[in-house]
Protein backbone atom coordinates (compact mmCIF):
# COMPACT_ATOMS: atom_id res chain seq x y z
CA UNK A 1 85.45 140.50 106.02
CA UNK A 2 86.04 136.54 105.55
CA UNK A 3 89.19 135.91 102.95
CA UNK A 4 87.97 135.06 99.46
CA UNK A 5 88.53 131.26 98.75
CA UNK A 6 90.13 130.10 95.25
CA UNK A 7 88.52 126.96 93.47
CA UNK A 8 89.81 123.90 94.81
CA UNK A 9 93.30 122.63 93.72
CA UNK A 10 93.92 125.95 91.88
CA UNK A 11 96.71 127.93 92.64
CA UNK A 12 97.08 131.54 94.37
CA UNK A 13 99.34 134.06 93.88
CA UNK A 14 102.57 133.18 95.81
CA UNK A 15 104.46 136.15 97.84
CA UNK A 16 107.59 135.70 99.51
CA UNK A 17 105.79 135.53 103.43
CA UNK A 18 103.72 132.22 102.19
CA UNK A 19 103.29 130.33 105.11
CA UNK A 20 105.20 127.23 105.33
CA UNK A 21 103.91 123.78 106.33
CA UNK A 22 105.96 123.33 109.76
CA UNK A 23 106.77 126.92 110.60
CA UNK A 24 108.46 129.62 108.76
CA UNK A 25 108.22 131.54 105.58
CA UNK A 26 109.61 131.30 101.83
CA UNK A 27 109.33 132.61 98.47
CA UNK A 28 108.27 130.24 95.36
CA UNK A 29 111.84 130.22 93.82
CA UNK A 30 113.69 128.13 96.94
CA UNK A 31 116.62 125.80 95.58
CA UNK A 32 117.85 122.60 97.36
CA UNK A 33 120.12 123.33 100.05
CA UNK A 34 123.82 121.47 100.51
CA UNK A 35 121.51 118.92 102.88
CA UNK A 36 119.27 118.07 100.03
CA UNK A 37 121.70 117.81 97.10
CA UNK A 38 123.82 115.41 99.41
CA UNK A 39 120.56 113.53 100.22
CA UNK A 40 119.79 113.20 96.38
CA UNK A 41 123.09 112.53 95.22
CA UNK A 42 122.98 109.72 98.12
CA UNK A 43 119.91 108.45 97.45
CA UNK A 44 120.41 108.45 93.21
CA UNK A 45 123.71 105.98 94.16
CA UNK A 46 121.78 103.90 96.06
CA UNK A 47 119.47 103.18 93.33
CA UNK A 48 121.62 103.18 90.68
CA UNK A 49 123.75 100.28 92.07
CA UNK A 50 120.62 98.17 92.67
CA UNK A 51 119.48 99.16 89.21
CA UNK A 52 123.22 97.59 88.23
CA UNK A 53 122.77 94.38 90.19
CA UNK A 54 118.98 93.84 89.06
CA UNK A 55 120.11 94.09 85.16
CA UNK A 56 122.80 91.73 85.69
CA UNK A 57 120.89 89.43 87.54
CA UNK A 58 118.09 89.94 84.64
CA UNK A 59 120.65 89.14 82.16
CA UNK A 60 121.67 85.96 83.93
CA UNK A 61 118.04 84.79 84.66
CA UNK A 62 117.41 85.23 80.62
CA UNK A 63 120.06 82.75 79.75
CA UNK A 64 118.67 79.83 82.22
CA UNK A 65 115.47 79.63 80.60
CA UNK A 66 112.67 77.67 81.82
CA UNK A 67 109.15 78.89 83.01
CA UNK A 68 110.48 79.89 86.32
CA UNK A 69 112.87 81.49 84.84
CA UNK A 70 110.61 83.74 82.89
CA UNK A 71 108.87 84.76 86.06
CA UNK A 72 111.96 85.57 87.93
CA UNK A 73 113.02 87.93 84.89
CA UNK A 74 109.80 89.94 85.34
CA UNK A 75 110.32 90.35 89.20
CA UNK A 76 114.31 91.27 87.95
CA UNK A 77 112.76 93.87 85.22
CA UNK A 78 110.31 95.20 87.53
CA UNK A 79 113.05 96.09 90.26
CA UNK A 80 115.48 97.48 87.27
CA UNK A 81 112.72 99.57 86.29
CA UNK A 82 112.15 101.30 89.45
CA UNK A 83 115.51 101.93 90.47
CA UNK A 84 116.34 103.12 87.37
CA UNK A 85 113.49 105.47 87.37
CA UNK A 86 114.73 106.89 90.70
CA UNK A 87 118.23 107.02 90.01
CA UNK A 88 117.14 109.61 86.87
CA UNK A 89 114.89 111.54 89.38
CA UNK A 90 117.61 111.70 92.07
CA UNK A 91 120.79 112.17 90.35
CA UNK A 92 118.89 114.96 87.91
CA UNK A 93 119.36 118.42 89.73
CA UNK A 94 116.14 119.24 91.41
CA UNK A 95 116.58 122.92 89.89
CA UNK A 96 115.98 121.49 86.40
CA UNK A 97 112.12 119.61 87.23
CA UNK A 98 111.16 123.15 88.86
CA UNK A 99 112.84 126.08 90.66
CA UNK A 100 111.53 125.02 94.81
CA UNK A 101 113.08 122.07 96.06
CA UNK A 102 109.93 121.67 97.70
CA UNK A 103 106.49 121.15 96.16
CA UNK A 104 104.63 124.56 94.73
CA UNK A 105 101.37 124.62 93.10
CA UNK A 106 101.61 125.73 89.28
CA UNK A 107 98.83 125.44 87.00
CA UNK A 108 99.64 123.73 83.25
CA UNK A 109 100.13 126.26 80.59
CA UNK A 110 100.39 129.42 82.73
CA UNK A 111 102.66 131.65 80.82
CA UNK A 112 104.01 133.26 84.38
CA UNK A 113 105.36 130.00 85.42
CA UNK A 114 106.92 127.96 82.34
CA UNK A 115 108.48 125.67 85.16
CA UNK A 116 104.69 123.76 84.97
CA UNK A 117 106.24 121.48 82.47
CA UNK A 118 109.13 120.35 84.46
CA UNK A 119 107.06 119.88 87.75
CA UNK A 120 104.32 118.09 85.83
CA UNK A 121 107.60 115.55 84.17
CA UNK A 122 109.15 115.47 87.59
CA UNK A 123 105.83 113.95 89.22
CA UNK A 124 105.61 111.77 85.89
CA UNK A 125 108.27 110.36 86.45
CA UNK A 126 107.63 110.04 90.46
CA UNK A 127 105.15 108.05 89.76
CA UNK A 128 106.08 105.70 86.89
CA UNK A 129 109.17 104.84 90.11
CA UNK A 130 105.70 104.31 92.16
CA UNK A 131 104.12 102.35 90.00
CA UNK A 132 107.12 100.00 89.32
CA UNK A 133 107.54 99.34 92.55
CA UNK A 134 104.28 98.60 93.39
CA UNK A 135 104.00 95.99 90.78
CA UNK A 136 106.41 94.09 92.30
CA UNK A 137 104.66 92.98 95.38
CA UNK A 138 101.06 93.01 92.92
CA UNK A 139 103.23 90.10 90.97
CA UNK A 140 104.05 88.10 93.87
CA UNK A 141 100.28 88.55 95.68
CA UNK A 142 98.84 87.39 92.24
CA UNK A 143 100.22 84.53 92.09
CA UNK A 144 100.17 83.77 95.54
CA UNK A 145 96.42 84.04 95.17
CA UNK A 146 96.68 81.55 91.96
CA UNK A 147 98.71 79.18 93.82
CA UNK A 148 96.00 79.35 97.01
CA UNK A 149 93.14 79.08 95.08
CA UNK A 150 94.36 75.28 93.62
CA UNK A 151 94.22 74.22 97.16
CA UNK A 152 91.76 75.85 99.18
CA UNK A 153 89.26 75.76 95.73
CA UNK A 154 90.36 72.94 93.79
CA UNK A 155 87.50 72.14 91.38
CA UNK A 156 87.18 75.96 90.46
CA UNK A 157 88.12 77.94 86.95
CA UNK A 158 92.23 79.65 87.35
CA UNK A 159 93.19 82.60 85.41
CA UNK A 160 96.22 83.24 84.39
CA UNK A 161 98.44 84.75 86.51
CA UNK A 162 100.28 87.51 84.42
CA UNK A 163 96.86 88.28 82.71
CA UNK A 164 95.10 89.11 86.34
CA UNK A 165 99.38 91.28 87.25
CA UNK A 166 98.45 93.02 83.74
CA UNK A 167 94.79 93.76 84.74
CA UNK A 168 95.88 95.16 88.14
CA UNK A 169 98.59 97.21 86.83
CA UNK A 170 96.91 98.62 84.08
CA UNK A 171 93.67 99.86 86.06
CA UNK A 172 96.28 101.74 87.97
CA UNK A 173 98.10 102.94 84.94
CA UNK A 174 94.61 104.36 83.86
CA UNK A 175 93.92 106.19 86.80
CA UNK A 176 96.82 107.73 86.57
CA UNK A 177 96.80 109.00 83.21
CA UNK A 178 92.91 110.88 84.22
CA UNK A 179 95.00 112.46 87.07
CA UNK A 180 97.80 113.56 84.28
CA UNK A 181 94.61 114.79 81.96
CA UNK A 182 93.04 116.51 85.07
CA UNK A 183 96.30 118.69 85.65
CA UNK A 184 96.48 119.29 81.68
CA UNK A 185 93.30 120.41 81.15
CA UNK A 186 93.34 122.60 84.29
CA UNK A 187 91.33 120.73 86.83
CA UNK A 188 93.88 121.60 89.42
CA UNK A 189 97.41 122.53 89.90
CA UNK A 190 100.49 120.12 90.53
CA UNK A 191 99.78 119.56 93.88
CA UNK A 192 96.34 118.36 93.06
CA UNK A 193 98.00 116.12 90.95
CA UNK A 194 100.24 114.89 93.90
CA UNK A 195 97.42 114.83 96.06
CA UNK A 196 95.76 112.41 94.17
CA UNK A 197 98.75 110.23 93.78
CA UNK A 198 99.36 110.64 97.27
CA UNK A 199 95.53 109.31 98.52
CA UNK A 200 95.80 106.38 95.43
CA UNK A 201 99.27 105.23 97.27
CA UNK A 202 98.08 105.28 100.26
CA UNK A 203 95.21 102.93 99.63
CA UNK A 204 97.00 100.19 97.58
CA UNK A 205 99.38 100.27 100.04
CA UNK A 206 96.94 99.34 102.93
CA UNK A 207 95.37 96.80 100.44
CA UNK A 208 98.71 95.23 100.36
CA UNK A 209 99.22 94.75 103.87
CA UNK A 210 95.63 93.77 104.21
CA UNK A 211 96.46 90.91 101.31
CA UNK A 212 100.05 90.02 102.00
CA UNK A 213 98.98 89.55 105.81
CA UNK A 214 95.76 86.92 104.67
CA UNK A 215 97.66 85.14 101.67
CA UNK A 216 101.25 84.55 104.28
CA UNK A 217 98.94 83.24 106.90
CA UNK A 218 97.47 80.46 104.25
CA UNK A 219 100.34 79.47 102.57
CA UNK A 220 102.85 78.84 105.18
CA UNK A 221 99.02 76.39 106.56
CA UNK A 222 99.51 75.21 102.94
CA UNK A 223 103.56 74.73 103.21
CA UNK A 224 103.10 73.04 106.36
CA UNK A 225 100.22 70.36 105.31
CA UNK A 226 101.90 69.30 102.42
CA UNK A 227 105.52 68.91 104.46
CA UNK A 228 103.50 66.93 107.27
CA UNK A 229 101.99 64.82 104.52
CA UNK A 230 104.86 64.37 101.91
CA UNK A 231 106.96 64.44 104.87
CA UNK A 232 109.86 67.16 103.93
CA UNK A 233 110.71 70.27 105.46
CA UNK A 234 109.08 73.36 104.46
CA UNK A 235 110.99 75.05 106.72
CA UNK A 236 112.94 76.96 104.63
CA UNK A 237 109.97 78.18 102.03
CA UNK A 238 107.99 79.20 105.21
CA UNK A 239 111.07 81.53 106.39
CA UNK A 240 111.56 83.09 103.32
CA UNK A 241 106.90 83.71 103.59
CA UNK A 242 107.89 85.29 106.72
CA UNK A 243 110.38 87.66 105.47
CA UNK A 244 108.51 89.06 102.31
CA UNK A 245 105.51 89.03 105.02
CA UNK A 246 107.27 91.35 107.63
CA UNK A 247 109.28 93.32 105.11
CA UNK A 248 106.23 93.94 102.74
CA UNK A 249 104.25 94.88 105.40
CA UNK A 250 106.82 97.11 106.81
CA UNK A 251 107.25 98.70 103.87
CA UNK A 252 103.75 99.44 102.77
CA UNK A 253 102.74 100.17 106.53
CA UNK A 254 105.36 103.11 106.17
CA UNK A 255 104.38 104.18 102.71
CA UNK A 256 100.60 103.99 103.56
CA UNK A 257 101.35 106.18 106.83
CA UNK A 258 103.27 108.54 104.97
CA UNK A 259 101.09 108.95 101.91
CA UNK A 260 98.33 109.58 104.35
CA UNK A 261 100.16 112.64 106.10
CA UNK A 262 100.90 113.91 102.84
CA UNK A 263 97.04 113.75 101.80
CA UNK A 264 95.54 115.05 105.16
CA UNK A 265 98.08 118.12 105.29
CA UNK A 266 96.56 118.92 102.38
CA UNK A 267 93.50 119.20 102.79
CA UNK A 268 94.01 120.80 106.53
CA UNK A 269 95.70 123.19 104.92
CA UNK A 270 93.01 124.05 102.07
CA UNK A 271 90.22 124.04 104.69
CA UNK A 272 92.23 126.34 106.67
CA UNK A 273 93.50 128.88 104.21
CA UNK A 274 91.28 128.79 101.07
CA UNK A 275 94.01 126.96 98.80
CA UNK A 276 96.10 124.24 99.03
CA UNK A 277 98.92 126.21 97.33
CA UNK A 278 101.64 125.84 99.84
CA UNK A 279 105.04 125.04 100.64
CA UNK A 280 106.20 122.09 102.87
CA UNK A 281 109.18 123.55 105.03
CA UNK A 282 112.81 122.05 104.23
CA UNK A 283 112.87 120.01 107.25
CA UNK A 284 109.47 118.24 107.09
CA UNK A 285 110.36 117.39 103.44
CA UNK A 286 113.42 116.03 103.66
CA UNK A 287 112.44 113.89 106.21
CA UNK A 288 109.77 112.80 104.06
CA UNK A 289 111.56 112.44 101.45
CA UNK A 290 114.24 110.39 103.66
CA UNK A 291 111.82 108.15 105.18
CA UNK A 292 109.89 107.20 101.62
CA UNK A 293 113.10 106.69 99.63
CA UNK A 294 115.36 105.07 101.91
CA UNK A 295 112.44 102.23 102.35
CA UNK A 296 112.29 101.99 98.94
CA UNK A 297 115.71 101.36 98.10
CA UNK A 298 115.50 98.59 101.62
CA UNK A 299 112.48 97.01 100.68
CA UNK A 300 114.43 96.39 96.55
CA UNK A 301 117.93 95.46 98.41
CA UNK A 302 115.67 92.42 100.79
CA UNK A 303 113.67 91.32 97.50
CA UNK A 304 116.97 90.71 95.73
CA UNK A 305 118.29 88.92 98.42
CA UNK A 306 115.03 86.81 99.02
CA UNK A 307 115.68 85.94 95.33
CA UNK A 308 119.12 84.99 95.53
CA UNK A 309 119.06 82.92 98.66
CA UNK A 310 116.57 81.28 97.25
CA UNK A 311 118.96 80.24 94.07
CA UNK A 312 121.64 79.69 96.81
CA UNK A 313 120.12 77.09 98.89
CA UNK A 314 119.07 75.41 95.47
CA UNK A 315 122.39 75.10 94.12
CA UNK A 316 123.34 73.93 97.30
CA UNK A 317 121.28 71.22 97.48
CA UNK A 318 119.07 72.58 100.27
CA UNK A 319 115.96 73.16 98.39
CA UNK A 320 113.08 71.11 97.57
CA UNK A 321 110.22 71.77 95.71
CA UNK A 322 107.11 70.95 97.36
CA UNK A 323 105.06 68.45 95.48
CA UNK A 324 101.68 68.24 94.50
CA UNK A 325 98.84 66.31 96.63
CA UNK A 326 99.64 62.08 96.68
CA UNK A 327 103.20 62.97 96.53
CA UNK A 328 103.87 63.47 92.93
CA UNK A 329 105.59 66.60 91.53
CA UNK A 330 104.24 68.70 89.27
CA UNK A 331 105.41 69.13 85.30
CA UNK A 332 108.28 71.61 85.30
CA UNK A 333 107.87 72.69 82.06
CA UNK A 334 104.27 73.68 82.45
CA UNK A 335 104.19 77.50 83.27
CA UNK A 336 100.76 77.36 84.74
CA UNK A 337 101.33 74.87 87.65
CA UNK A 338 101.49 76.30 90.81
CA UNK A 339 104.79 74.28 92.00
CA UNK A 340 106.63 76.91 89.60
CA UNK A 341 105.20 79.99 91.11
CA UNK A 342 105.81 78.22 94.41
CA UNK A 343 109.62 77.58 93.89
CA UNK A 344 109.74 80.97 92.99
CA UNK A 345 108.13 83.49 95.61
CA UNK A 346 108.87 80.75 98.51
């Protein structure tokens, strides 16, 4: 007779011969091997040090005031935030979110498995890191889209920058709370809960490349126009395009690629075996986890180095701010001219 197939996203009884993703067997209670904990405790002092430079350079960007300033300081708290967020999930022993080092479908408020609570905090907190980091590149594509607009539609209606970055981020934040109601109210288990995480991720991250890709390409035509007609060299602001360009893309390429795999294992695996209650084997996680992480924590190292340079070449002397059309600079002191956001994300 054909095996009986639980609801979708619910969760089956584990035994100890459930069939691992990527060969093998193991029972629901599997701690973090010597591997893993070195790989966390690595990882958690990787963000906490960039957490440590990001406040400091947060605190120093406070002082200088200014409305460039003020942006800079949200791009500073925005990178403090996430690595913060991951240094707390890293350097907090795995066996205190849940007993598996790898992820195990629990359903919320089942008595037999009072470790629901720390795998549902544990993917809270996953995802506030996520959703941090994510609104770092959603702050600089905003306002690269403000900044575009002026010049490629100058007689139209702008909004305001941080209002359209507060939008954005807040549709996002929504979604994820249904997905946190969904799990509470027994929709599906944790790993539905990932899963969804896993398929929203995966499509703002090809939205990203899709955006950073269009919006590079048009303001280093921008950059360019304006340096041939004001004639200065842009040289430098392009560069510095072309790095948060191939970086960001990089990095969202990689997190859209992974995400995906995540998703689609999934969902094999539910078509195949009734429930998508299953354990990724120790290898395939770690590298996961490896691959995800470790981008994270390159992609936050190059953004605070695109923002120092930038402060470099200007103490230096080697930066100029592009001025406005007819040669004329804009008002420094007005936050909503583009020349600020310019001198900031170029």
């Amino acid at each position: 007779s054909s095996p009986q197939l639980t609801p979708p996203f619910k969760k089956a009884t584990m035994t100890s011969d459930s069939p691992l993703v990527g060969g093998g067997v193991s029972p629901l209670v599997d701690g973090a091997t010597n591997l893993e904990r070195i790989l966390d405790a690595l990882l958690g002092a990787a963000f906490l040090v960039t957490a440590i430079i990001a406040a400091k350079r947060m605190s120093w960007s406070r002082q200088q005031g200014g409305a460039e300033m003020t942006v800079v300081t949200a791009f500073y708290s925005l990178i403090l935030l996430t690595s913060t967020l991951r240094s707390i999930w890293f350097l907090v022993p795995s066996s205190v979110w849940q007993p598996s080092y790898t992820p195990s479908a629990v359903m919320a408020f089942d008595p037999e498995h009072p470790s629901w609570v720390g795998s549902f905090l544990s993917e809270v907190l996953m995802t506030a890191g996520s959703l941090a980091l994510f609104s770092i590149f959603i702050l600089i594509l905003v306002y690269w889209a403000d900044i575009l607009k002026k010049y490629f539609y100058p007689g139209s209606r702008r909004s305001r920058p941080m209002v359209t970055f507060f939008g954005l981020v807040s549709l996002l934040i929504v979604l994820e709370i249904i997905n946190a109601a969904c799990f509470l109210l027994k929709f599906y288990s944790s790993e539905g809960m990932i899963l969804f995480n896993a398929i929203l991720l995966s499509l703002v991250s090809m939205i990203c490349v899709a955006e950073i890709t269009i919006f590079s390409h048009r303001f280093r035509t921008v950059l360019k126009t304006l340096g041939a007609i004001n004639q200065i060299s842009t040289e430098p602001q392009v560069k510095r395009i072309m790095w948060i360009t191939v970086t960001g893309n990089l990095f969202f390429f990689t997190r859209a690629f992974l995400d995906a795999f995540f998703a689609i294992t999934l969902l094999v695996y539910f078509k195949k075996h009734g429930t998508i209650d299953k354990i990724f084997s120790h290898f395939l996680w770690d590298w996961y986890v490896m691959l995800k992480h470790w981008s994270e924590v390159a992609i936050l190292g190059l953004m605070l180095y695109i923002l120092q340079s930038r402060f470099v070449a200007a103490a230096r002397g080697g930066y100029e701010a592009v001025p406005e059309g007819g040669g004329t600079t804009a008002n420094p002191n007005d936050a909503s001219e583009p020349t600020e956001a310019t001198k900031l994300v170029v």
